[in-house]
PDB file of N, CA and C in Angstrom:
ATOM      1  N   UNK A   1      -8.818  43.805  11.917  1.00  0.00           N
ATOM      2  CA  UNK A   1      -9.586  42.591  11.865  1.00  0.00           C
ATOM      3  C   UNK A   1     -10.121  42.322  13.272  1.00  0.00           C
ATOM      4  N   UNK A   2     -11.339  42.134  13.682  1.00  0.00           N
ATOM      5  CA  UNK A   2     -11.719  42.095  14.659  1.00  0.00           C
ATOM      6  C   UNK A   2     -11.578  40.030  15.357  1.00  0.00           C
ATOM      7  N   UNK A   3     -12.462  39.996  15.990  1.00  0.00           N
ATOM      8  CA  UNK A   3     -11.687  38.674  16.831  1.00  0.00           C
ATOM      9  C   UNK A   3     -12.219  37.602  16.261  1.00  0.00           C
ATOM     10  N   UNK A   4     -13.586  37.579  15.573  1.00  0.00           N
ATOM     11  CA  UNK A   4     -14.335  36.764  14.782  1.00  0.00           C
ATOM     12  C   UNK A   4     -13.443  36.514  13.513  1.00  0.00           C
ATOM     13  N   UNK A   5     -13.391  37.806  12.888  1.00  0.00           N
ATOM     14  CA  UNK A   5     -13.032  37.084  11.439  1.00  0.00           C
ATOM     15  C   UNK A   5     -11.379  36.774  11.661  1.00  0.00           C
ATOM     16  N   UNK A   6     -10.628  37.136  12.781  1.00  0.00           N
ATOM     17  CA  UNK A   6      -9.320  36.029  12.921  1.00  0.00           C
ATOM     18  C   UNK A   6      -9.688  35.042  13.167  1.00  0.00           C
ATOM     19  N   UNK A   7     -10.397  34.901  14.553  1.00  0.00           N
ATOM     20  CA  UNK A   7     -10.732  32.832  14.231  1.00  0.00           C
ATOM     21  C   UNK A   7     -10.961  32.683  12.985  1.00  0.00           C
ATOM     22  N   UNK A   8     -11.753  33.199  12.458  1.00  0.00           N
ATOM     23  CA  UNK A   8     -12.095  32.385  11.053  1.00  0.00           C
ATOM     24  C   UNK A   8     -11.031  32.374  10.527  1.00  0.00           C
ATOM     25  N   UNK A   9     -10.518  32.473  10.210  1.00  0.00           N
ATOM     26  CA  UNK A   9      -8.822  32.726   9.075  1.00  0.00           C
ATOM     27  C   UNK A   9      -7.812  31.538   9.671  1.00  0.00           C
ATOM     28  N   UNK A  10      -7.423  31.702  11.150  1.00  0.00           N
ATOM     29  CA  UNK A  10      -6.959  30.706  11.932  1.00  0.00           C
ATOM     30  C   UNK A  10      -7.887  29.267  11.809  1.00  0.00           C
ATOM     31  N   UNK A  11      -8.877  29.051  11.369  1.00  0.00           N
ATOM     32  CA  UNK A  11      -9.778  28.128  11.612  1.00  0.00           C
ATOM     33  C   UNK A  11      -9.209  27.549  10.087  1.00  0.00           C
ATOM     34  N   UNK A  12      -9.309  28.188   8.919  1.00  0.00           N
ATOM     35  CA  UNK A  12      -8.921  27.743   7.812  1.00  0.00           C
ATOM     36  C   UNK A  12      -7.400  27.621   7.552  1.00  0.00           C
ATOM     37  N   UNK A  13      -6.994  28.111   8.166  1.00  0.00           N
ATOM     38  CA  UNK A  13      -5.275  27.985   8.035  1.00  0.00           C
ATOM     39  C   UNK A  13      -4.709  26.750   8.340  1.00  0.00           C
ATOM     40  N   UNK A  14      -5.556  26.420   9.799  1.00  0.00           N
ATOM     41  CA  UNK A  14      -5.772  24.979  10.464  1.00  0.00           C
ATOM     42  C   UNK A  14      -5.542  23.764   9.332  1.00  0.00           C
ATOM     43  N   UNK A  15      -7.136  24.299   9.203  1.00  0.00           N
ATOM     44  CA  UNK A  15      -7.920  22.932   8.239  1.00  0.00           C
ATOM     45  C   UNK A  15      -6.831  22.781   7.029  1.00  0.00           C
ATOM     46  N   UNK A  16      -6.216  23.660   6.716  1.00  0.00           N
ATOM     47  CA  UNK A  16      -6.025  23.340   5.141  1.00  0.00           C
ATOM     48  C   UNK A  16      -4.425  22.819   5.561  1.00  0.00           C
ATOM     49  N   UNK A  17      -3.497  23.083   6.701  1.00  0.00           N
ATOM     50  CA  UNK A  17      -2.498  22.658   7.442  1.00  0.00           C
ATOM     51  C   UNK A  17      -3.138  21.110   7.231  1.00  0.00           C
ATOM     52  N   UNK A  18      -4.234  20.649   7.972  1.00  0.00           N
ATOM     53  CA  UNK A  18      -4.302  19.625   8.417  1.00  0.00           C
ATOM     54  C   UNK A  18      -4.581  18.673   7.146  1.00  0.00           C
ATOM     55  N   UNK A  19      -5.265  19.233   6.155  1.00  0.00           N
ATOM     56  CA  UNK A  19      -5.462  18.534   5.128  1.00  0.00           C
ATOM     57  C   UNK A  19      -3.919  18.284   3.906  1.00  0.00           C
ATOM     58  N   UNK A  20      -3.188  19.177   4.486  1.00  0.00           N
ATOM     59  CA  UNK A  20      -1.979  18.932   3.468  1.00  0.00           C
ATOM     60  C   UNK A  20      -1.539  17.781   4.282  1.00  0.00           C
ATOM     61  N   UNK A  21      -0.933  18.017   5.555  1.00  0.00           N
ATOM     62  CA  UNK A  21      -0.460  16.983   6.557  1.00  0.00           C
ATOM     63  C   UNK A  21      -1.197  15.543   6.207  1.00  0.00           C
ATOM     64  N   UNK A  22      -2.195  15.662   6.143  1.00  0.00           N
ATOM     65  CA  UNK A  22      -3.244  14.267   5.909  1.00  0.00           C
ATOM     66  C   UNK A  22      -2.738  13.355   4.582  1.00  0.00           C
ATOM     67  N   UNK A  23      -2.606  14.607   3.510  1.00  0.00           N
ATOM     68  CA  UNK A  23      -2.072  14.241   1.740  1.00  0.00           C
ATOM     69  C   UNK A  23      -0.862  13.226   2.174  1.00  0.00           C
ATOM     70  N   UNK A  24       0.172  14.491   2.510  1.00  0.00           N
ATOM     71  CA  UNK A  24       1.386  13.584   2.584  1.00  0.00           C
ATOM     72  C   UNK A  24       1.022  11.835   3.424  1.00  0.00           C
ATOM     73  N   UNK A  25       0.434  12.531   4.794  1.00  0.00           N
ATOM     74  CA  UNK A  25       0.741  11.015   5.323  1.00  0.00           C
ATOM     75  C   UNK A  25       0.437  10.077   4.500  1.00  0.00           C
ATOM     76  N   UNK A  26      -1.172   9.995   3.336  1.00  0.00           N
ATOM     77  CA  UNK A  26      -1.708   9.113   3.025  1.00  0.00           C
ATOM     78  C   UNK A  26      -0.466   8.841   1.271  1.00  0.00           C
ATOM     79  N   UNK A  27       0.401   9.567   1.243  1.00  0.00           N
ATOM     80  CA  UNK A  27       0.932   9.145   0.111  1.00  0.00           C
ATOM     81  C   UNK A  27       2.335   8.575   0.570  1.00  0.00           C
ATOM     82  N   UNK A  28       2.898   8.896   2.165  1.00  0.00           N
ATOM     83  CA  UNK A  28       4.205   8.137   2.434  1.00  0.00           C
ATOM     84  C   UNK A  28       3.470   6.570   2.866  1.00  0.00           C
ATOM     85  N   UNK A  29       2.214   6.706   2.929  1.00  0.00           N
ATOM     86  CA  UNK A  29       1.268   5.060   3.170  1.00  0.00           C
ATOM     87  C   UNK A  29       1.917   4.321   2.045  1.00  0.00           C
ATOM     88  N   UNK A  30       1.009   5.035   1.124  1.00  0.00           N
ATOM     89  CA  UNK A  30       0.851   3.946  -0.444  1.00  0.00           C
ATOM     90  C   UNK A  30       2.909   3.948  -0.729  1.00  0.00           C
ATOM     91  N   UNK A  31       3.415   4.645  -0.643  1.00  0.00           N
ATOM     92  CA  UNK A  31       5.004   4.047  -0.391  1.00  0.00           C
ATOM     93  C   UNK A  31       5.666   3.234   0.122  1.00  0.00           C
ATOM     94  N   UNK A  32       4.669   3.145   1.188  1.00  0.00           N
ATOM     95  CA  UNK A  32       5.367   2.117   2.077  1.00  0.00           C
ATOM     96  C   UNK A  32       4.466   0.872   1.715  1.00  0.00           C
ATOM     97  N   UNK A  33       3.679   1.140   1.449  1.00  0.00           N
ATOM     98  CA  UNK A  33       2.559  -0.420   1.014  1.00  0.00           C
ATOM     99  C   UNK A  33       3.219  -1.004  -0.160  1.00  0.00           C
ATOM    100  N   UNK A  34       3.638  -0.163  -1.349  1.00  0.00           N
ATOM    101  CA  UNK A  34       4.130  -0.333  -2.413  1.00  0.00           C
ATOM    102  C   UNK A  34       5.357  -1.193  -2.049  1.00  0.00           C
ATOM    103  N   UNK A  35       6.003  -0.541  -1.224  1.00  0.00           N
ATOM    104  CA  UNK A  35       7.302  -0.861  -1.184  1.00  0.00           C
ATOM    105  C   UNK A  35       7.298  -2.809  -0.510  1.00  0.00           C
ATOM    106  N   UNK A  36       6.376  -2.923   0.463  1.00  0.00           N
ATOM    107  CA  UNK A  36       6.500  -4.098   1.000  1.00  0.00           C
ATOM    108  C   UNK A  36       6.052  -4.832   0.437  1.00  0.00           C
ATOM    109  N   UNK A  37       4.634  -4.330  -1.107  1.00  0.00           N
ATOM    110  CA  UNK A  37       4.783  -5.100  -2.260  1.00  0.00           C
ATOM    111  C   UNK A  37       5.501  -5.781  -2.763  1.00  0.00           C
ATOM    112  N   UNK A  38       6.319  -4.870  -2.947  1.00  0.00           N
ATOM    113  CA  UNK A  38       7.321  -5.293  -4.001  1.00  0.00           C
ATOM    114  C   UNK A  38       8.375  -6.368  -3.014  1.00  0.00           C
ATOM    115  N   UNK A  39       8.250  -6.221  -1.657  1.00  0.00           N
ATOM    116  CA  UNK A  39       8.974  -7.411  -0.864  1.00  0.00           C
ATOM    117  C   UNK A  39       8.546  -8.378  -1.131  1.00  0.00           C
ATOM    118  N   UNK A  40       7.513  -8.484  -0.683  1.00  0.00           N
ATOM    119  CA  UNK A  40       6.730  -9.723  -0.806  1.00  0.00           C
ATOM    120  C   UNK A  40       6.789 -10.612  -2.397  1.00  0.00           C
ATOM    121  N   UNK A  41       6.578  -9.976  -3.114  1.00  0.00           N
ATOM    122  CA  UNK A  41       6.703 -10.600  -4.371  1.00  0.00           C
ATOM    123  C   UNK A  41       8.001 -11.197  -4.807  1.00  0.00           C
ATOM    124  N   UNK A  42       9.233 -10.634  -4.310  1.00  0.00           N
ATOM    125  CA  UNK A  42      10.439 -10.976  -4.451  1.00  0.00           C
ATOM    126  C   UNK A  42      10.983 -11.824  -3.189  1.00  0.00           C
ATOM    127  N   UNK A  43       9.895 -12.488  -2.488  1.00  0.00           N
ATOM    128  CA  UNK A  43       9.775 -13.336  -1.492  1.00  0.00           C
ATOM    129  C   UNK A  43       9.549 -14.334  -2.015  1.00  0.00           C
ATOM    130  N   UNK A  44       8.075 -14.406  -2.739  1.00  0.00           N
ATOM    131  CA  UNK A  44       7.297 -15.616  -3.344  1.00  0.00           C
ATOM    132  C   UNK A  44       8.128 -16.194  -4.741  1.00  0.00           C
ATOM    133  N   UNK A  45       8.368 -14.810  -5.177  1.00  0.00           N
ATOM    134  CA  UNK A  45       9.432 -15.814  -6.055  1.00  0.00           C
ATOM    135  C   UNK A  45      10.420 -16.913  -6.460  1.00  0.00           C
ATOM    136  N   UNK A  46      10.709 -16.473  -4.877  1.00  0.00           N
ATOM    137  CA  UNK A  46      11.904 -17.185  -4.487  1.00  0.00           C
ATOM    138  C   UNK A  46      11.716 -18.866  -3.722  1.00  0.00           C
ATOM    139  N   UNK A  47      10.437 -18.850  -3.802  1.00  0.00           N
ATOM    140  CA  UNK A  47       9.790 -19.950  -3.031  1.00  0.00           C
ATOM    141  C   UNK A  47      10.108 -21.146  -4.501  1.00  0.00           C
ATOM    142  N   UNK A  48      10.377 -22.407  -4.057  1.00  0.00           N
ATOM    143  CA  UNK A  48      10.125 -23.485  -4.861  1.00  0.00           C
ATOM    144  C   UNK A  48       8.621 -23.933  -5.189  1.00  0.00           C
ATOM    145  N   UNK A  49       8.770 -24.577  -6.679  1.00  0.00           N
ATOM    146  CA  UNK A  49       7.407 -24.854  -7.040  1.00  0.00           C
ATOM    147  C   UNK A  49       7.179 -26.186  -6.416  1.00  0.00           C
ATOM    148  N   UNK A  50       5.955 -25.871  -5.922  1.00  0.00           N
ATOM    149  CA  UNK A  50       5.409 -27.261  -5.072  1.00  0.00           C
ATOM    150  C   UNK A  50       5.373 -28.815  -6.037  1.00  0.00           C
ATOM    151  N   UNK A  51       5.891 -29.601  -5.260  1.00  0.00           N
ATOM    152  CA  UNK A  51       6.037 -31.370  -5.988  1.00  0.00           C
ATOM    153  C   UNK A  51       4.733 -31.845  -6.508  1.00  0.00           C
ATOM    154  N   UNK A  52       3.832 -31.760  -7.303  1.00  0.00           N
ATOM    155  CA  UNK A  52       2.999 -32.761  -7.928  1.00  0.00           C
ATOM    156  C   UNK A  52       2.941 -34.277  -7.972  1.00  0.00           C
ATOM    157  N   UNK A  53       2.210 -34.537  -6.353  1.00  0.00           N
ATOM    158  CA  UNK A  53       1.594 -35.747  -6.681  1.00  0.00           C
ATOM    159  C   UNK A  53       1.674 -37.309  -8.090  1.00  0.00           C
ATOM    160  N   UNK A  54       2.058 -37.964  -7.795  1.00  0.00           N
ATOM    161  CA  UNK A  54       1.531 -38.591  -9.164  1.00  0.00           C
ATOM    162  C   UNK A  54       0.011 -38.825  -8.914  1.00  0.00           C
ATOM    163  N   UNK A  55      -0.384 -38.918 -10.941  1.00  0.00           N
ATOM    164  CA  UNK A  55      -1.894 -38.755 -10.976  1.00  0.00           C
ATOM    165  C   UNK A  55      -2.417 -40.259 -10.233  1.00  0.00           C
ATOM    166  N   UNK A  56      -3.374 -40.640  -9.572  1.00  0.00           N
ATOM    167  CA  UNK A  56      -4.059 -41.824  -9.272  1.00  0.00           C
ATOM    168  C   UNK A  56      -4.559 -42.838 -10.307  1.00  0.00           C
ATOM    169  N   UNK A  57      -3.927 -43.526 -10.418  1.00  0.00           N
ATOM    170  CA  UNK A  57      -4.132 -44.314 -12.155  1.00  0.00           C
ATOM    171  C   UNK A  57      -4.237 -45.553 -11.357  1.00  0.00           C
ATOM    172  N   UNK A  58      -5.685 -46.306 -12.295  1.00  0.00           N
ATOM    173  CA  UNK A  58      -5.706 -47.516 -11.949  1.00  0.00           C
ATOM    174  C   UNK A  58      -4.463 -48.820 -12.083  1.00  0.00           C
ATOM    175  N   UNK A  59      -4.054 -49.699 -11.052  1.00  0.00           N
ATOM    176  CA  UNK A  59      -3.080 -50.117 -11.404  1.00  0.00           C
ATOM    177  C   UNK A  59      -3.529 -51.564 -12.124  1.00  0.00           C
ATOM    178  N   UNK A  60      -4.731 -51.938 -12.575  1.00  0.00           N
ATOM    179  CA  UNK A  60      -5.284 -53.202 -13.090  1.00  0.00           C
ATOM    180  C   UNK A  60      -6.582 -52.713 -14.038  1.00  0.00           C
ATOM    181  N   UNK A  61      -6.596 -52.945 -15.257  1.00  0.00           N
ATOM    182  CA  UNK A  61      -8.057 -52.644 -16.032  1.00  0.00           C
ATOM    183  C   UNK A  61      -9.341 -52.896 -15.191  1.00  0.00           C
ATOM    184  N   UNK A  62      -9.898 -51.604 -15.584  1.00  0.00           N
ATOM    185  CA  UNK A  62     -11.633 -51.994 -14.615  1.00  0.00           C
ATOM    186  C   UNK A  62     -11.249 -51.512 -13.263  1.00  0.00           C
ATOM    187  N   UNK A  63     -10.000 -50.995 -12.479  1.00  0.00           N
ATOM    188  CA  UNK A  63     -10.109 -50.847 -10.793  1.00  0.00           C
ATOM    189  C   UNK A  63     -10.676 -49.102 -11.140  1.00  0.00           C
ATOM    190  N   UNK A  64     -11.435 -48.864 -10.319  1.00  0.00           N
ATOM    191  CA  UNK A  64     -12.023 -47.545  -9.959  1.00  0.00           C
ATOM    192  C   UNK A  64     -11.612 -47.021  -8.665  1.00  0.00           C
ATOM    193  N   UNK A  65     -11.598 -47.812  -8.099  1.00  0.00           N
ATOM    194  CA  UNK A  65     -10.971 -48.090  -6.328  1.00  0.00           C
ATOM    195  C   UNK A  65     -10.003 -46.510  -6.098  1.00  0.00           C
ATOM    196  N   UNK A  66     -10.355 -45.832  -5.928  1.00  0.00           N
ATOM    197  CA  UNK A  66      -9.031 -44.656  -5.714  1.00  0.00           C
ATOM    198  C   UNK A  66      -8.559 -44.094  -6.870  1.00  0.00           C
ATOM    199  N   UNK A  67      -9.364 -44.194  -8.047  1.00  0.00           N
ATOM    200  CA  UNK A  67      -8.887 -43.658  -9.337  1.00  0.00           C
ATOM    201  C   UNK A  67      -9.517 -41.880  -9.166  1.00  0.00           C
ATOM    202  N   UNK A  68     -10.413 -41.360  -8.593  1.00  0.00           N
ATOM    203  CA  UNK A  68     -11.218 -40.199  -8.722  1.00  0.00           C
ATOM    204  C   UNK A  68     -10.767 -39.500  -7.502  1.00  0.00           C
ATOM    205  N   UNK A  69      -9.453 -39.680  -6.579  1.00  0.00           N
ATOM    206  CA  UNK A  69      -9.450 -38.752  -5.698  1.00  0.00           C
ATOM    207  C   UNK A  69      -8.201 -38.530  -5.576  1.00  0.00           C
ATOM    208  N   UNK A  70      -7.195 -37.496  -5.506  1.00  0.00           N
ATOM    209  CA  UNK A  70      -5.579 -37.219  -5.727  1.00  0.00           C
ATOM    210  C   UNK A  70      -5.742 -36.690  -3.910  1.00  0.00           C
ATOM    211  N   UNK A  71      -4.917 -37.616  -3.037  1.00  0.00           N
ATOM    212  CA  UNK A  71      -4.936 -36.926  -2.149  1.00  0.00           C
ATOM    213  C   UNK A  71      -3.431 -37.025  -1.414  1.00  0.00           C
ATOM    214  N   UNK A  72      -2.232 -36.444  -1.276  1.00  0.00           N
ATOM    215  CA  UNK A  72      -1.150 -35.939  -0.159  1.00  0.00           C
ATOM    216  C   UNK A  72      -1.167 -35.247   0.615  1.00  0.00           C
ATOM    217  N   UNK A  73      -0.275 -35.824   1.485  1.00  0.00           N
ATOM    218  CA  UNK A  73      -0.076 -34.956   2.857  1.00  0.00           C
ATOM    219  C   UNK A  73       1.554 -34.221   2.383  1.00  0.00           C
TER     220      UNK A  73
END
């Protein structure tokens, strides 16, 4: 084999090295993304459901005064 067609061979041996190397990394990714998924969700779960306001109800027939806006801090 002369010196050309070894680079070439070495050139593809490379690439296809580098493209397996690439596979794995991009699938120990989605593992690890998955995985902190699944943290996170078993985070939020665990969170309490937020207190609901009471609704703004007029406290006298006819008041409009603050009936159309629900607002807490």
């Amino acid at each position: 084999m002369d010196a050309l067609s070894s680079s070439i061979v070495n050139t593809a041996v490379n690439q296809a090295s580098s493209q397996t190397a690439d596979a794995v990394n991009v699938n120990v990714l989605k593992k690890a993304l998955n995985t902190e998924a699944a943290g996170a969700i078993s985070l939020l779960s665990t969170l309490p459901k937020p207190i609901q306001p009471p609704s703004a109800a007029p406290s006298q027939p006819g008041q409009t005064v603050g009936t159309r806006l629900d607002t807490y801090a």
